[in-house]
Protein backbone atom coordinates (compact mmCIF):
# COMPACT_ATOMS: atom_id res chain seq x y z
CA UNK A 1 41.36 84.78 113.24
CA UNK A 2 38.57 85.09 110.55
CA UNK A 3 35.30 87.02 111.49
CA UNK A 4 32.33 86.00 109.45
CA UNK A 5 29.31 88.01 108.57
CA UNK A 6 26.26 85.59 109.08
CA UNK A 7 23.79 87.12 106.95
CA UNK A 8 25.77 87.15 104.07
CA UNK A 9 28.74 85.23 103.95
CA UNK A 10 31.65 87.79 103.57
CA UNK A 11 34.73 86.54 105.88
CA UNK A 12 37.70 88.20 106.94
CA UNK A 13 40.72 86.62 108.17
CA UNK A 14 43.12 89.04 110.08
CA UNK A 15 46.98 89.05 109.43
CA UNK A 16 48.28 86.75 111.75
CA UNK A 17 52.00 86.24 110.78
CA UNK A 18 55.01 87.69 112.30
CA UNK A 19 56.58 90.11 109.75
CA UNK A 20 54.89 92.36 107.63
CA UNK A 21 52.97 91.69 104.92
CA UNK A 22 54.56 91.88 101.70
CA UNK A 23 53.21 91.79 97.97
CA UNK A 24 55.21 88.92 97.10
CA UNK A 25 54.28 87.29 100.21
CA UNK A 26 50.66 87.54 99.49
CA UNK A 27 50.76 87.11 96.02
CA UNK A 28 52.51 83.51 96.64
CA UNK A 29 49.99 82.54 99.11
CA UNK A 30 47.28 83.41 96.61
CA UNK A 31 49.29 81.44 93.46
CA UNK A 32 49.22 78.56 95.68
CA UNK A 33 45.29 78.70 96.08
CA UNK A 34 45.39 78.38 92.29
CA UNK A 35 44.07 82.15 92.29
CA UNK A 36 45.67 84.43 89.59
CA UNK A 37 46.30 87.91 91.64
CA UNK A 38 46.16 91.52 90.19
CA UNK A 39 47.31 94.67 92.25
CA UNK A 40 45.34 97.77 92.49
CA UNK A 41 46.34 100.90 94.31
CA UNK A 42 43.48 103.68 94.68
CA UNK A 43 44.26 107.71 96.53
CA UNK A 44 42.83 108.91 99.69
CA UNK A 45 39.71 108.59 100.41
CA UNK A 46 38.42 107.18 97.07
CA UNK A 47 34.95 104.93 97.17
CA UNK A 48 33.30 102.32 95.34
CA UNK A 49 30.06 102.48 94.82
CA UNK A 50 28.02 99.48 95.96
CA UNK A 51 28.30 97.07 93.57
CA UNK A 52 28.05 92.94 92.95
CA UNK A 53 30.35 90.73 90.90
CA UNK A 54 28.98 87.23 89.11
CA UNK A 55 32.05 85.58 90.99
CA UNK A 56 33.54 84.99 94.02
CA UNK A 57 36.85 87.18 95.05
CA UNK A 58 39.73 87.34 96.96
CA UNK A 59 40.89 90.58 98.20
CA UNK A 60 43.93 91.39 100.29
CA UNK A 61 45.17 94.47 101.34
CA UNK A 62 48.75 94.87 101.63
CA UNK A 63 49.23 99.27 102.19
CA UNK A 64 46.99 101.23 103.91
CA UNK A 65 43.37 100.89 104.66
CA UNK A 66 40.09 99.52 103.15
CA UNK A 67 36.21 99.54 104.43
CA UNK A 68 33.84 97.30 103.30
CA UNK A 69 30.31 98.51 103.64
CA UNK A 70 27.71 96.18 103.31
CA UNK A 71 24.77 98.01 102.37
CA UNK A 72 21.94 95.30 103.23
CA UNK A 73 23.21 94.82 106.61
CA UNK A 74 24.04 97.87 107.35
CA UNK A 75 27.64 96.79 108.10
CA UNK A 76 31.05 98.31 107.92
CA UNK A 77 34.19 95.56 107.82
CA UNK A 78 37.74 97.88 108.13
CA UNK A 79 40.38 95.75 106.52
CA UNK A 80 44.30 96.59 107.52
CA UNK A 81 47.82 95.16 105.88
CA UNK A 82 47.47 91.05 105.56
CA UNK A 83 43.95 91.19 106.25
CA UNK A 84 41.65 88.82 103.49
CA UNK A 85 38.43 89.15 102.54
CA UNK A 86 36.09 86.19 100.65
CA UNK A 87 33.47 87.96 99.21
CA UNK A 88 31.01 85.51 98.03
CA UNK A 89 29.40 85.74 94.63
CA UNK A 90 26.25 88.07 94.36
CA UNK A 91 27.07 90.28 97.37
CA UNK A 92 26.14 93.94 97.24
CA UNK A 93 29.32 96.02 98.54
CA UNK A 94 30.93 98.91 98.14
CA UNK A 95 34.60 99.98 99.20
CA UNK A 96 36.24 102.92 100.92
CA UNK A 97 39.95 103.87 100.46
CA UNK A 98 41.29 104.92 103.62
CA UNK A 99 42.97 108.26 104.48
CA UNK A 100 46.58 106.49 103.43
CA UNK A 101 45.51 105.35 100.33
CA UNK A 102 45.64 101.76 99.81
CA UNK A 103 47.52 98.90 98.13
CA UNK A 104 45.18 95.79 97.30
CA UNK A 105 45.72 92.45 95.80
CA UNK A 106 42.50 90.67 94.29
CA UNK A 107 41.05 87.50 92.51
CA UNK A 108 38.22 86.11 91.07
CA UNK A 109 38.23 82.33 92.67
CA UNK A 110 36.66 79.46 90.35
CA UNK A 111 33.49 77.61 91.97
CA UNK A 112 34.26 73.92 92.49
């Protein structure tokens, strides 16, 4: 199921398979986008600060928890194992680390 922010673009698709999500599971599905993944693993509690990139990204979790907070909609997107986020080029966000910590998998992805 993917939920889509209308204002701005940003869409999350929930974990939907039957197992857990794994790294390598992920990672392949990314590789086969055409997407070159890199893993990133922040403590407790750590945030972002609101921020935009020049590119469009990919960003999966695959431990723990992750918030998006979208400051010009005043919006908060919580993101859980398997859960993707498209995060279009030019969006202001910023990121919270859940209590857990948290496990993510990210690309930049090429504009066609």
């Amino acid at each position: 199921m993917a939920i889509k922010n209308q204002n701005i673009g940003i869409r999350v698709t929930r974990w939907t398979g039957g197992q857990h999500p794994t790294l390598s599971t992920i990672t392949r599905e990314m590789k086969k986008e055409g997407l070159r993944p890199y893993m990133w693993m922040n403590m407790p509690n750590h945030r972002y600060a609101v921020r935009s990139h020049g590119y469009d990204k990919v960003l999966y979790v695959v431990e723990g928890m992750v918030e998006i907070v979208l400051p010009d909609s005043n919006q908060r997107m919580r993101m859980r194992p398997g859960d993707r986020a498209d995060i279009p080029a030019g969006t202001r966000h910023g990121t919270i680390v859940g209590t857990g910590g948290a496990k993510c998998v990210e690309a930049s992805m090429a504009r066609r």
